[in-house]
PDB file of N, CA and C in Angstrom:
ATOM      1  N   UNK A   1      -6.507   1.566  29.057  1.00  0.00           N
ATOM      2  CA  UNK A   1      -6.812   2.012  27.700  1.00  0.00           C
ATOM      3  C   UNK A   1      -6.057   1.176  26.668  1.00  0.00           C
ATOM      4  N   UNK A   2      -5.089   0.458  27.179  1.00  0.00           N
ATOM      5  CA  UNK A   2      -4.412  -0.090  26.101  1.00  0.00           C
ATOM      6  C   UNK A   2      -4.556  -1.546  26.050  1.00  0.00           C
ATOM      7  N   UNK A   3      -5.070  -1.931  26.890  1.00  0.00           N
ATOM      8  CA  UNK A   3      -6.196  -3.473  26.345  1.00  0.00           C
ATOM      9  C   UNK A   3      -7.232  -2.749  25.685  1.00  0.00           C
ATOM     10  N   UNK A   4      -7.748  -2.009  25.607  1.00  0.00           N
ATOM     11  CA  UNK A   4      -8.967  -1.709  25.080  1.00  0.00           C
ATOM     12  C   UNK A   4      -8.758  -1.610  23.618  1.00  0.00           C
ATOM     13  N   UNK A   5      -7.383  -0.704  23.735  1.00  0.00           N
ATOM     14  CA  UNK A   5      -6.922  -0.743  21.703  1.00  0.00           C
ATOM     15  C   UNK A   5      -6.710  -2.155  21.443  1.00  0.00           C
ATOM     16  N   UNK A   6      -6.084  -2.879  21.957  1.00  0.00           N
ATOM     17  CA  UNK A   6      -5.590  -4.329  21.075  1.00  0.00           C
ATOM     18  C   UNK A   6      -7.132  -5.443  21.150  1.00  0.00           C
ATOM     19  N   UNK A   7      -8.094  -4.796  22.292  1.00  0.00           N
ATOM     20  CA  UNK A   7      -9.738  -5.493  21.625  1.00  0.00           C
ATOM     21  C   UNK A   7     -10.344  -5.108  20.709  1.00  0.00           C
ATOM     22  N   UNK A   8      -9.934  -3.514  20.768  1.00  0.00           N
ATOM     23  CA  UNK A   8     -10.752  -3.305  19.465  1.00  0.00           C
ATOM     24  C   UNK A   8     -10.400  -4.209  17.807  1.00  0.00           C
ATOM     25  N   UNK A   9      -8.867  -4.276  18.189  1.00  0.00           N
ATOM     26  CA  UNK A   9      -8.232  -4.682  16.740  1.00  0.00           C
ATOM     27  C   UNK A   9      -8.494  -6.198  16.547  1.00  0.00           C
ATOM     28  N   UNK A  10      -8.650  -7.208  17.832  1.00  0.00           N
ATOM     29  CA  UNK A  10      -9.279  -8.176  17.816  1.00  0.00           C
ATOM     30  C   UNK A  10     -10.320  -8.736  17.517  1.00  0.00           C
ATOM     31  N   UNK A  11     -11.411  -7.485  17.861  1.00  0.00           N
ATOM     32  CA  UNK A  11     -12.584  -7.493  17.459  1.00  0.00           C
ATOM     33  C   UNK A  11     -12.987  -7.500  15.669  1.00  0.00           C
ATOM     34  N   UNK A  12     -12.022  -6.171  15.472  1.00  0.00           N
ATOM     35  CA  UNK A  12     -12.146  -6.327  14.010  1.00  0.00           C
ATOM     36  C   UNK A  12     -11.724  -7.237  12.954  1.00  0.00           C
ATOM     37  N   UNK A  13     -10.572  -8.222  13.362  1.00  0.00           N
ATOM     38  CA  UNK A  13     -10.136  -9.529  12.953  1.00  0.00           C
ATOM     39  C   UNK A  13     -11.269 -10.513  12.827  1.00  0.00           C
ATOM     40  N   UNK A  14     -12.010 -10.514  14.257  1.00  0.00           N
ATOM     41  CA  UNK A  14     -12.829 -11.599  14.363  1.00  0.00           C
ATOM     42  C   UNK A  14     -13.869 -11.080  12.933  1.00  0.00           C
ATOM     43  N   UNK A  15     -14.214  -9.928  13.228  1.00  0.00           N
ATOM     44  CA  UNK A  15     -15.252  -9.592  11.997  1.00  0.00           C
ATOM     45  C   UNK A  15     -14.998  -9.612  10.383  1.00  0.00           C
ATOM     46  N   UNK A  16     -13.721  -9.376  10.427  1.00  0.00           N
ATOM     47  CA  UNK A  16     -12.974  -9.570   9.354  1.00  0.00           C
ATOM     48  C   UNK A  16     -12.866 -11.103   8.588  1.00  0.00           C
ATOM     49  N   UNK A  17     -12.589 -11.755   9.325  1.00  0.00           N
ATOM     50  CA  UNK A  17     -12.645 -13.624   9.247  1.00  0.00           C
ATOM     51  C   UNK A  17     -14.037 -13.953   8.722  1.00  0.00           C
ATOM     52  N   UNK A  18     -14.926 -13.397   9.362  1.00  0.00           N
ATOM     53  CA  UNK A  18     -16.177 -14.334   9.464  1.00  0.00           C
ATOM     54  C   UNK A  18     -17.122 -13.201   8.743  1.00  0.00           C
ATOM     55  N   UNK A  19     -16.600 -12.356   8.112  1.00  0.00           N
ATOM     56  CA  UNK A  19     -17.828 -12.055   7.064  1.00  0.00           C
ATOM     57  C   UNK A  19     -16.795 -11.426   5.346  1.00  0.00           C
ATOM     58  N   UNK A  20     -17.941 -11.643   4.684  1.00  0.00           N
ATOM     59  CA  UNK A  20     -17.643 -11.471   3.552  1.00  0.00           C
ATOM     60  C   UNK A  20     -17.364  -9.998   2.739  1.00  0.00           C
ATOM     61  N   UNK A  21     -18.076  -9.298   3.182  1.00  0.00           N
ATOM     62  CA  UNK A  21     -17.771  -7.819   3.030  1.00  0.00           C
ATOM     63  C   UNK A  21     -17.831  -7.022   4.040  1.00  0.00           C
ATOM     64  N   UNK A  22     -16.813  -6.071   4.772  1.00  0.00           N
ATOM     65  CA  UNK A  22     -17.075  -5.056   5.893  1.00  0.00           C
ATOM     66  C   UNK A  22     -17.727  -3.629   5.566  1.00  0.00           C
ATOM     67  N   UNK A  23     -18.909  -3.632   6.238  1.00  0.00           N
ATOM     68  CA  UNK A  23     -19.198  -2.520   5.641  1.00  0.00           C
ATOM     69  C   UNK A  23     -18.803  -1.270   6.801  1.00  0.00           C
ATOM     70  N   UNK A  24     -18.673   0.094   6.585  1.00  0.00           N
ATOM     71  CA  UNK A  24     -18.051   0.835   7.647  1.00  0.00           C
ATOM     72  C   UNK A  24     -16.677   0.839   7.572  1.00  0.00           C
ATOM     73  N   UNK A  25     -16.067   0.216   6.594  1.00  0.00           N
ATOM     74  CA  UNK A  25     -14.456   0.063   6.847  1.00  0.00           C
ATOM     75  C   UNK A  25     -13.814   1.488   7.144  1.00  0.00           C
ATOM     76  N   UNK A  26     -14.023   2.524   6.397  1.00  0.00           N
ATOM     77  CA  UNK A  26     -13.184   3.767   6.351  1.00  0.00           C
ATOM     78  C   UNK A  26     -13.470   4.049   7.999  1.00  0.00           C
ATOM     79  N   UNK A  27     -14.781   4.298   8.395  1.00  0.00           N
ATOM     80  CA  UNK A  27     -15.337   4.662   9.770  1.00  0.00           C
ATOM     81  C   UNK A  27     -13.872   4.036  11.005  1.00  0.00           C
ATOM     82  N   UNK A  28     -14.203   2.548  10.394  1.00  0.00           N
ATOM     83  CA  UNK A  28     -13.527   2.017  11.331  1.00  0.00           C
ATOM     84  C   UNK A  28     -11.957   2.099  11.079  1.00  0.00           C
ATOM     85  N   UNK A  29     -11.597   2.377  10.600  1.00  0.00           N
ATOM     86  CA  UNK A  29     -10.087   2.774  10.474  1.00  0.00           C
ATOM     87  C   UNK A  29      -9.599   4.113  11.064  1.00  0.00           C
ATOM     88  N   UNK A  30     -10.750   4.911  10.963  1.00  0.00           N
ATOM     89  CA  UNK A  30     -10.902   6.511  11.024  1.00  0.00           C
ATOM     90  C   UNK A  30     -10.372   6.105  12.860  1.00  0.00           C
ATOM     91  N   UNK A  31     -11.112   5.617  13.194  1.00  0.00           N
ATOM     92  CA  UNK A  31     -11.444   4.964  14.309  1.00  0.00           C
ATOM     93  C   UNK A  31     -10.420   4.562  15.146  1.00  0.00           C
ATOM     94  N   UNK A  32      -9.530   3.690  14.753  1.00  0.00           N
ATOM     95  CA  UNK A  32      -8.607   3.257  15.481  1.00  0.00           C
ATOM     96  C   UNK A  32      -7.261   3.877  14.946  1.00  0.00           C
ATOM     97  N   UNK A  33      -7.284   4.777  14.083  1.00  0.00           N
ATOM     98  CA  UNK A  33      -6.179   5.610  13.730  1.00  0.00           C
ATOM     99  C   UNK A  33      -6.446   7.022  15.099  1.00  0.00           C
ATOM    100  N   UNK A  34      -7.771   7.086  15.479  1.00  0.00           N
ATOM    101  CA  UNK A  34      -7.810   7.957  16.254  1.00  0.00           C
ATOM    102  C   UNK A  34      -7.211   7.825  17.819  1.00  0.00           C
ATOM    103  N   UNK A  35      -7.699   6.239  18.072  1.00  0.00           N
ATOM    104  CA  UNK A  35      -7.142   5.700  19.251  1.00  0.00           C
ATOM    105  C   UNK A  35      -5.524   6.052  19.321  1.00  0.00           C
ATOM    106  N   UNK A  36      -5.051   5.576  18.476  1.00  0.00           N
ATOM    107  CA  UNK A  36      -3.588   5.216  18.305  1.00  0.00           C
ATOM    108  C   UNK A  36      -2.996   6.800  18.765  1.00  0.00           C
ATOM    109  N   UNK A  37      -3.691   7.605  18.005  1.00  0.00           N
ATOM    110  CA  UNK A  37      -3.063   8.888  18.127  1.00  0.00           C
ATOM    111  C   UNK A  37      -3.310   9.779  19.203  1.00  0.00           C
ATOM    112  N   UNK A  38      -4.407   9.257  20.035  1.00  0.00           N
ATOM    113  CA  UNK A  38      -4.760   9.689  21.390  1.00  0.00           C
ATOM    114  C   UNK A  38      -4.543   9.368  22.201  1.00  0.00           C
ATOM    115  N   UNK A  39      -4.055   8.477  21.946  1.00  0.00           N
ATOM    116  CA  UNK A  39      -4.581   7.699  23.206  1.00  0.00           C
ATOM    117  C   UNK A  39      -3.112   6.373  23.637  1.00  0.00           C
ATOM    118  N   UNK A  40      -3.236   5.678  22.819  1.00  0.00           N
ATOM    119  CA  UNK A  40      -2.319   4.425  22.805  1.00  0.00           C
ATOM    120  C   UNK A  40      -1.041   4.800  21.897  1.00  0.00           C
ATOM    121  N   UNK A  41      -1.048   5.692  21.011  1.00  0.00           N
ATOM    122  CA  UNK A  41       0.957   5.878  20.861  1.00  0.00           C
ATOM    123  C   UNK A  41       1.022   4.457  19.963  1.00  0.00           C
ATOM    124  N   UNK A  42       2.399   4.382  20.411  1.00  0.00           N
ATOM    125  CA  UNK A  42       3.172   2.850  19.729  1.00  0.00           C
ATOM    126  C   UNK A  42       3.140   2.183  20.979  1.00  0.00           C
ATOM    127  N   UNK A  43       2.666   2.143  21.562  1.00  0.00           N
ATOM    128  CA  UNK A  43       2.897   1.099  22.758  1.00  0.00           C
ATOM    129  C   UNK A  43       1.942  -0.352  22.977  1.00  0.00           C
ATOM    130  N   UNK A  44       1.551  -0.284  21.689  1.00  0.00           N
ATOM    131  CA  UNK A  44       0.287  -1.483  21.487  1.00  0.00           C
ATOM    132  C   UNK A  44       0.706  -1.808  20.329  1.00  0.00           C
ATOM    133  N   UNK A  45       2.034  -1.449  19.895  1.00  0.00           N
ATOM    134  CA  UNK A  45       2.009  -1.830  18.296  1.00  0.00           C
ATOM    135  C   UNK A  45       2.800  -2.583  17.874  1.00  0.00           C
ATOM    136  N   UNK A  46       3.368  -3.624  18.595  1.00  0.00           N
ATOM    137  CA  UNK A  46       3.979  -5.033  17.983  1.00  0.00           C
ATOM    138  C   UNK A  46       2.576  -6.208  18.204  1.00  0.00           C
ATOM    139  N   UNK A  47       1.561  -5.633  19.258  1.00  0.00           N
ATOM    140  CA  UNK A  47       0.819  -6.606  19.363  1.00  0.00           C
ATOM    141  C   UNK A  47      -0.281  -6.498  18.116  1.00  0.00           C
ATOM    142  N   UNK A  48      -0.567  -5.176  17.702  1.00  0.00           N
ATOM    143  CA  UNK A  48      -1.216  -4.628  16.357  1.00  0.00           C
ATOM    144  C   UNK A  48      -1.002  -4.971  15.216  1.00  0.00           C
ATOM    145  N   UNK A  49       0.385  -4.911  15.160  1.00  0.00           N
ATOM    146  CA  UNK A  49       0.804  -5.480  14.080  1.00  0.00           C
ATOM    147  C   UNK A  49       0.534  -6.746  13.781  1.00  0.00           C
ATOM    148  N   UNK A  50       0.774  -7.719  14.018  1.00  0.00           N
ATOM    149  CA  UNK A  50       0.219  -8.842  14.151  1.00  0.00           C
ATOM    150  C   UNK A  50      -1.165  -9.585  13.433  1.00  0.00           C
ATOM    151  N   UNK A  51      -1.785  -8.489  14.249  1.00  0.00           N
ATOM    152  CA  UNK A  51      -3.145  -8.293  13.520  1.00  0.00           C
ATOM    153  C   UNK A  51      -3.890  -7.841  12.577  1.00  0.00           C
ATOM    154  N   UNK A  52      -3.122  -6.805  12.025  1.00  0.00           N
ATOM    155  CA  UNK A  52      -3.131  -5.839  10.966  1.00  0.00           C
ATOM    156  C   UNK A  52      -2.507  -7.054   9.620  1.00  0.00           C
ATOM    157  N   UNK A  53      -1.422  -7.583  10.347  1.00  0.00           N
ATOM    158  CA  UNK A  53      -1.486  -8.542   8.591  1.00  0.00           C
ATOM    159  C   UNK A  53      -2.218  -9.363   8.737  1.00  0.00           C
ATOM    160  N   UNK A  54      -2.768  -9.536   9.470  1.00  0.00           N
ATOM    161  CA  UNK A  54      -3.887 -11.053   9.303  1.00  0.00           C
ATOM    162  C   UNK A  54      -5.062 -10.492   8.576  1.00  0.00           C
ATOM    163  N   UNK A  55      -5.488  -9.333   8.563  1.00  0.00           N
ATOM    164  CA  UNK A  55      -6.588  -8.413   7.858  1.00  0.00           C
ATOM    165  C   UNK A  55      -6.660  -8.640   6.147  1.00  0.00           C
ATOM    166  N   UNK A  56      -7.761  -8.622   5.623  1.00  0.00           N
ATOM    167  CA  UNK A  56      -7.791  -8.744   4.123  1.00  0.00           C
ATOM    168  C   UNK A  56      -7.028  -7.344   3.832  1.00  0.00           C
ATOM    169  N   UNK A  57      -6.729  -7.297   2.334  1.00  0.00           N
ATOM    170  CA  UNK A  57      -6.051  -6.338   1.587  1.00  0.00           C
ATOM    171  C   UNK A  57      -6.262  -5.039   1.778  1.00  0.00           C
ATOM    172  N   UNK A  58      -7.812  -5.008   1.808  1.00  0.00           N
ATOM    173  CA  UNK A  58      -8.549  -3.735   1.665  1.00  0.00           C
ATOM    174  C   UNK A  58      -8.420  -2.545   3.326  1.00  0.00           C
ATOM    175  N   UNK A  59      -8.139  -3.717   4.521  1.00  0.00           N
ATOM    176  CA  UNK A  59      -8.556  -3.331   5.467  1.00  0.00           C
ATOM    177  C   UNK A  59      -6.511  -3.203   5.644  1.00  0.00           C
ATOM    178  N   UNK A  60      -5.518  -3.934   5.435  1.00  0.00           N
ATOM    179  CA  UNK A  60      -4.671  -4.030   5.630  1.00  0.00           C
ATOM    180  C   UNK A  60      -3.747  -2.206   4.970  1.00  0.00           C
ATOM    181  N   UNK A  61      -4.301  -2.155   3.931  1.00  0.00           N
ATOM    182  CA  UNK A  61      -4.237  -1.158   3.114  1.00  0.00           C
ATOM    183  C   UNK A  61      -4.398   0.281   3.807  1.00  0.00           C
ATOM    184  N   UNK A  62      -5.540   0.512   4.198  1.00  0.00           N
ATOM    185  CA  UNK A  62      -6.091   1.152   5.027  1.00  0.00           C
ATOM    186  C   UNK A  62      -5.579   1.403   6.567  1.00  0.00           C
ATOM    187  N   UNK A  63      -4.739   0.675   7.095  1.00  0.00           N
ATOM    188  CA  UNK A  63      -3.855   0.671   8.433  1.00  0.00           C
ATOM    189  C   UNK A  63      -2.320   0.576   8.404  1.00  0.00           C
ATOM    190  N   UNK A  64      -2.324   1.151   7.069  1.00  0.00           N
ATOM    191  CA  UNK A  64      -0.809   0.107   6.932  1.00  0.00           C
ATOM    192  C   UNK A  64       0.350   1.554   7.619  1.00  0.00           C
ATOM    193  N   UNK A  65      -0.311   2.514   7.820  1.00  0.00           N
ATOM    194  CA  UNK A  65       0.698   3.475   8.841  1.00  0.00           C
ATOM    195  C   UNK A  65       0.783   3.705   9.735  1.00  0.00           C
ATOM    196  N   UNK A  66      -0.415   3.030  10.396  1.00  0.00           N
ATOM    197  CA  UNK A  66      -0.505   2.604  12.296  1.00  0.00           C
ATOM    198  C   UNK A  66       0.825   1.681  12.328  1.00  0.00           C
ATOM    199  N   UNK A  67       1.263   0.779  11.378  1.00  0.00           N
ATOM    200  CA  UNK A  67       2.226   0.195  11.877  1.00  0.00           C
ATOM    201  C   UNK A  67       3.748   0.681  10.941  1.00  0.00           C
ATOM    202  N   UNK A  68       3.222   1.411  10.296  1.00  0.00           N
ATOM    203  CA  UNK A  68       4.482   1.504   9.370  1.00  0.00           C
ATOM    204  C   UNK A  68       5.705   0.701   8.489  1.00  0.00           C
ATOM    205  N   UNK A  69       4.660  -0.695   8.245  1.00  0.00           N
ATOM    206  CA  UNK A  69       5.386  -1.791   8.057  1.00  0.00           C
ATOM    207  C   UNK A  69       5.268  -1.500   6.308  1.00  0.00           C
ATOM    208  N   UNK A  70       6.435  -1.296   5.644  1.00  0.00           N
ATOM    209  CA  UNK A  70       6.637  -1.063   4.217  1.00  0.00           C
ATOM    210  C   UNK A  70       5.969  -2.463   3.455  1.00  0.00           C
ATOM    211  N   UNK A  71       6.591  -3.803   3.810  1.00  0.00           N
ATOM    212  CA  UNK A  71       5.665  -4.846   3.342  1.00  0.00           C
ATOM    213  C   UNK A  71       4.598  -4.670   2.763  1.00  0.00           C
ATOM    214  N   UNK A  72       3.684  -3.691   4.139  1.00  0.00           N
ATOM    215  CA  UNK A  72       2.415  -4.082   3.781  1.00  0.00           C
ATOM    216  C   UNK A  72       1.923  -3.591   2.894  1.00  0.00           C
ATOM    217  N   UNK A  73       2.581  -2.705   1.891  1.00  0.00           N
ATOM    218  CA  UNK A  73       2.073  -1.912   0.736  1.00  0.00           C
ATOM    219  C   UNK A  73       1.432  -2.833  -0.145  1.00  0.00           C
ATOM    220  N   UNK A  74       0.364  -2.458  -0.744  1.00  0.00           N
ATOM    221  CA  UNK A  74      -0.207  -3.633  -1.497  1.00  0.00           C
ATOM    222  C   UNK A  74       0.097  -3.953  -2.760  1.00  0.00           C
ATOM    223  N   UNK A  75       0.379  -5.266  -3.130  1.00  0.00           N
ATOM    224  CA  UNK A  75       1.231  -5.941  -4.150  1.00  0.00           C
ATOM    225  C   UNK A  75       0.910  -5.330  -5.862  1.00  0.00           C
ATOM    226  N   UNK A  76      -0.668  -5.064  -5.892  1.00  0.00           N
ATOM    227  CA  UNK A  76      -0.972  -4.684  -6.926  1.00  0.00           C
ATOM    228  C   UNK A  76      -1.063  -2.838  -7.577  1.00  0.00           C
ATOM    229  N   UNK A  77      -0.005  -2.411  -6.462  1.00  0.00           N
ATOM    230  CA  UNK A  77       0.257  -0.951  -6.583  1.00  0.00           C
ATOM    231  C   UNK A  77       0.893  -0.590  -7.969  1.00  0.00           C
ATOM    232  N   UNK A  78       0.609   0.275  -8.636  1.00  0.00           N
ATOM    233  CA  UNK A  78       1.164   0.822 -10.473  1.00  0.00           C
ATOM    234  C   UNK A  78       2.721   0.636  -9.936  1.00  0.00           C
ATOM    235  N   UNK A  79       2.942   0.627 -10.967  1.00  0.00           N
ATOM    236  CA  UNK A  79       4.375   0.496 -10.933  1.00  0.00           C
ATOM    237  C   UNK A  79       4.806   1.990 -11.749  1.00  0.00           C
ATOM    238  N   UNK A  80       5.530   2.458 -11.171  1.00  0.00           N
ATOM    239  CA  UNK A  80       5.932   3.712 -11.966  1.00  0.00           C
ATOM    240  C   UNK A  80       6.405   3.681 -13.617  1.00  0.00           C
ATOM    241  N   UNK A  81       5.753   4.491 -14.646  1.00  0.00           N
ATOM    242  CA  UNK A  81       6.023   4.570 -16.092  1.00  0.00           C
ATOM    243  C   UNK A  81       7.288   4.416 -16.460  1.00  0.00           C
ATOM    244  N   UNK A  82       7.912   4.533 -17.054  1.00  0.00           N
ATOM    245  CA  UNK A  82       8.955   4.920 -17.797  1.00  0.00           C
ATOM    246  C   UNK A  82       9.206   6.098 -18.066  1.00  0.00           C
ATOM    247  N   UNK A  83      10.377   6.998 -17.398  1.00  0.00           N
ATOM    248  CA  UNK A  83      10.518   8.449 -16.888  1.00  0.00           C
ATOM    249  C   UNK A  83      11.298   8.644 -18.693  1.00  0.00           C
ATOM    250  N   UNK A  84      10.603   9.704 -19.285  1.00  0.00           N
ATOM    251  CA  UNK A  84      10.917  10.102 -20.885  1.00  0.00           C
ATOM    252  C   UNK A  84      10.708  12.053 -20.593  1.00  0.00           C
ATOM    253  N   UNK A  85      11.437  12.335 -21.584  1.00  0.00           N
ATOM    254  CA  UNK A  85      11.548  13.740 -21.474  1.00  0.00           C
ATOM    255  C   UNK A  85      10.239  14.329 -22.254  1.00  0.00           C
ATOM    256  N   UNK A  86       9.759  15.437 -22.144  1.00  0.00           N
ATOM    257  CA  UNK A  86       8.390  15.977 -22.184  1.00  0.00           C
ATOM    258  C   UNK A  86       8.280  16.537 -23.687  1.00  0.00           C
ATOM    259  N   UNK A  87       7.707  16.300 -24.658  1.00  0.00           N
ATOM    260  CA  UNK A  87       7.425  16.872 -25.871  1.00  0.00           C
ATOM    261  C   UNK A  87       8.267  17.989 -25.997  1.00  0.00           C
ATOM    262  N   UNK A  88       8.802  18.881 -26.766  1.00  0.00           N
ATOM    263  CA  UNK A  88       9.503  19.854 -26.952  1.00  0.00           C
ATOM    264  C   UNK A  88       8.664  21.161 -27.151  1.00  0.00           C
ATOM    265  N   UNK A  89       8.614  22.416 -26.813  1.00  0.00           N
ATOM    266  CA  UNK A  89       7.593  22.802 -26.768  1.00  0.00           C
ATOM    267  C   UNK A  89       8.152  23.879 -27.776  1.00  0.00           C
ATOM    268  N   UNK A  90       7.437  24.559 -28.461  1.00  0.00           N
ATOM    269  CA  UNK A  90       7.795  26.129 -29.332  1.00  0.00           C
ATOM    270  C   UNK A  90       7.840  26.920 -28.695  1.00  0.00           C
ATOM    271  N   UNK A  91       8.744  27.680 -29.536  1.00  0.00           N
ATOM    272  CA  UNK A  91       9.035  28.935 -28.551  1.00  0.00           C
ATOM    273  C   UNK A  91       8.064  29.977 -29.082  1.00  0.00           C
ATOM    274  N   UNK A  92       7.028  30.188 -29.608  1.00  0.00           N
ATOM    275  CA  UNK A  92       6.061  30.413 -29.869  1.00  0.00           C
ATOM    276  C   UNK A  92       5.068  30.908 -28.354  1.00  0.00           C
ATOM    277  N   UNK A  93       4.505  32.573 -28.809  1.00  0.00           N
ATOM    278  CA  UNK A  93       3.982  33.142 -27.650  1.00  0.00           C
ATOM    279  C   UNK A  93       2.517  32.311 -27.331  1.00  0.00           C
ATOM    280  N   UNK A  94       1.541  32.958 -26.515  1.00  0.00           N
ATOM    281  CA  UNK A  94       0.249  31.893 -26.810  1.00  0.00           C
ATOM    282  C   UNK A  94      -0.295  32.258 -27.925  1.00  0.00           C
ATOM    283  N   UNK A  95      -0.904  31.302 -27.987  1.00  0.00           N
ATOM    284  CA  UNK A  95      -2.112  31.457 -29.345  1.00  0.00           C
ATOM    285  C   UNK A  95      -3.467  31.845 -29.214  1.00  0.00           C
ATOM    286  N   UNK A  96      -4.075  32.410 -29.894  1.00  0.00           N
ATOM    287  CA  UNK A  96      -5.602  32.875 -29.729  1.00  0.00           C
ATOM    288  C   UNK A  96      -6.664  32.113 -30.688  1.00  0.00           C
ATOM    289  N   UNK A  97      -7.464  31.221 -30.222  1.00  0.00           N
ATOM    290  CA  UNK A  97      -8.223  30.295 -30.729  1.00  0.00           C
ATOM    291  C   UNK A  97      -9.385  30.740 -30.561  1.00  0.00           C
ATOM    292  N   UNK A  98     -10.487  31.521 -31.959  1.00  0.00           N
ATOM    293  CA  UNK A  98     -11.387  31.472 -31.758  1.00  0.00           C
ATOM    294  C   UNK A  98     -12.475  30.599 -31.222  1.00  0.00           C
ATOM    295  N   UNK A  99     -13.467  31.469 -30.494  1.00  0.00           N
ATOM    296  CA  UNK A  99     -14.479  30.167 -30.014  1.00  0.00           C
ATOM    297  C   UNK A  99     -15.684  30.466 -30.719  1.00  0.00           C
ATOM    298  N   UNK A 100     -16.199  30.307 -31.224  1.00  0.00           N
ATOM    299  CA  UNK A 100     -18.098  30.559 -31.868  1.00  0.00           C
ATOM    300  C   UNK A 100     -19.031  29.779 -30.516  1.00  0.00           C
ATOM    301  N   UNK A 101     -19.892  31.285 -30.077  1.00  0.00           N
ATOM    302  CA  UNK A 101     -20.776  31.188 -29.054  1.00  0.00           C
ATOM    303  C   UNK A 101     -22.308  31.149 -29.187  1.00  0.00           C
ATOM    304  N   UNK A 102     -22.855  30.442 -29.082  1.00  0.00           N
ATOM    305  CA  UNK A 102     -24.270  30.264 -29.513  1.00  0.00           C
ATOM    306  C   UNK A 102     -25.345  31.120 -29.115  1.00  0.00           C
ATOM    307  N   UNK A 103     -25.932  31.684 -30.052  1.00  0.00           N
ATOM    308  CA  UNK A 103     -26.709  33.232 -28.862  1.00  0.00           C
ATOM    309  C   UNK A 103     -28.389  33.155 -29.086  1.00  0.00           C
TER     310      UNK A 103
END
């Protein structure tokens, strides 16, 4: 079973290389996140790894906790705001805002 995980991930490299858009990606992630967790463990996963960064962004993104490699977080992630304290609020009970309902 555990050649079978590191073909599958081979397989998807090869497909990955040689075409321009993957379609099925989520499927296939769904996919070998399932293997991993059934089946193969960490015991395929220095050879996974490997392979997993050779993957475009999108697909790298998408696996990046089969290997747990922090790196692989993707470069163009938000960057956290600027932490500011929250408007000041009144001490004021609620308010009752009429609504006009159309009949």
């Amino acid at each position: 079973m555990l050649e079978i995980g590191v073909a599958f991930y081979e397989m998807l490299q090869n497909v990955d290389q040689y075409n321009k858009h993957l379609h099925y990606m989520d499927p296939i992630c769904d996919f070998l996140y399932h293997l991993k967790y059934m089946f193969t463990g960490d015991s395929v996963k220095d050879q996974v790894e490997k392979i997993i960064c050779n993957l475009r962004p999108a697909v790298k993104l998408r696996l990046r906790f089969i290997t747990h490699i922090s790196k692989m977080e993707p470069a163009t992630a938000p960057q956290p705001a600027s932490v500011s304290s929250p408007a000041p609020q009144s001490a004021q009970g609620p308010v009752s805002v009429p609504l006009s309902v159309a009949q």
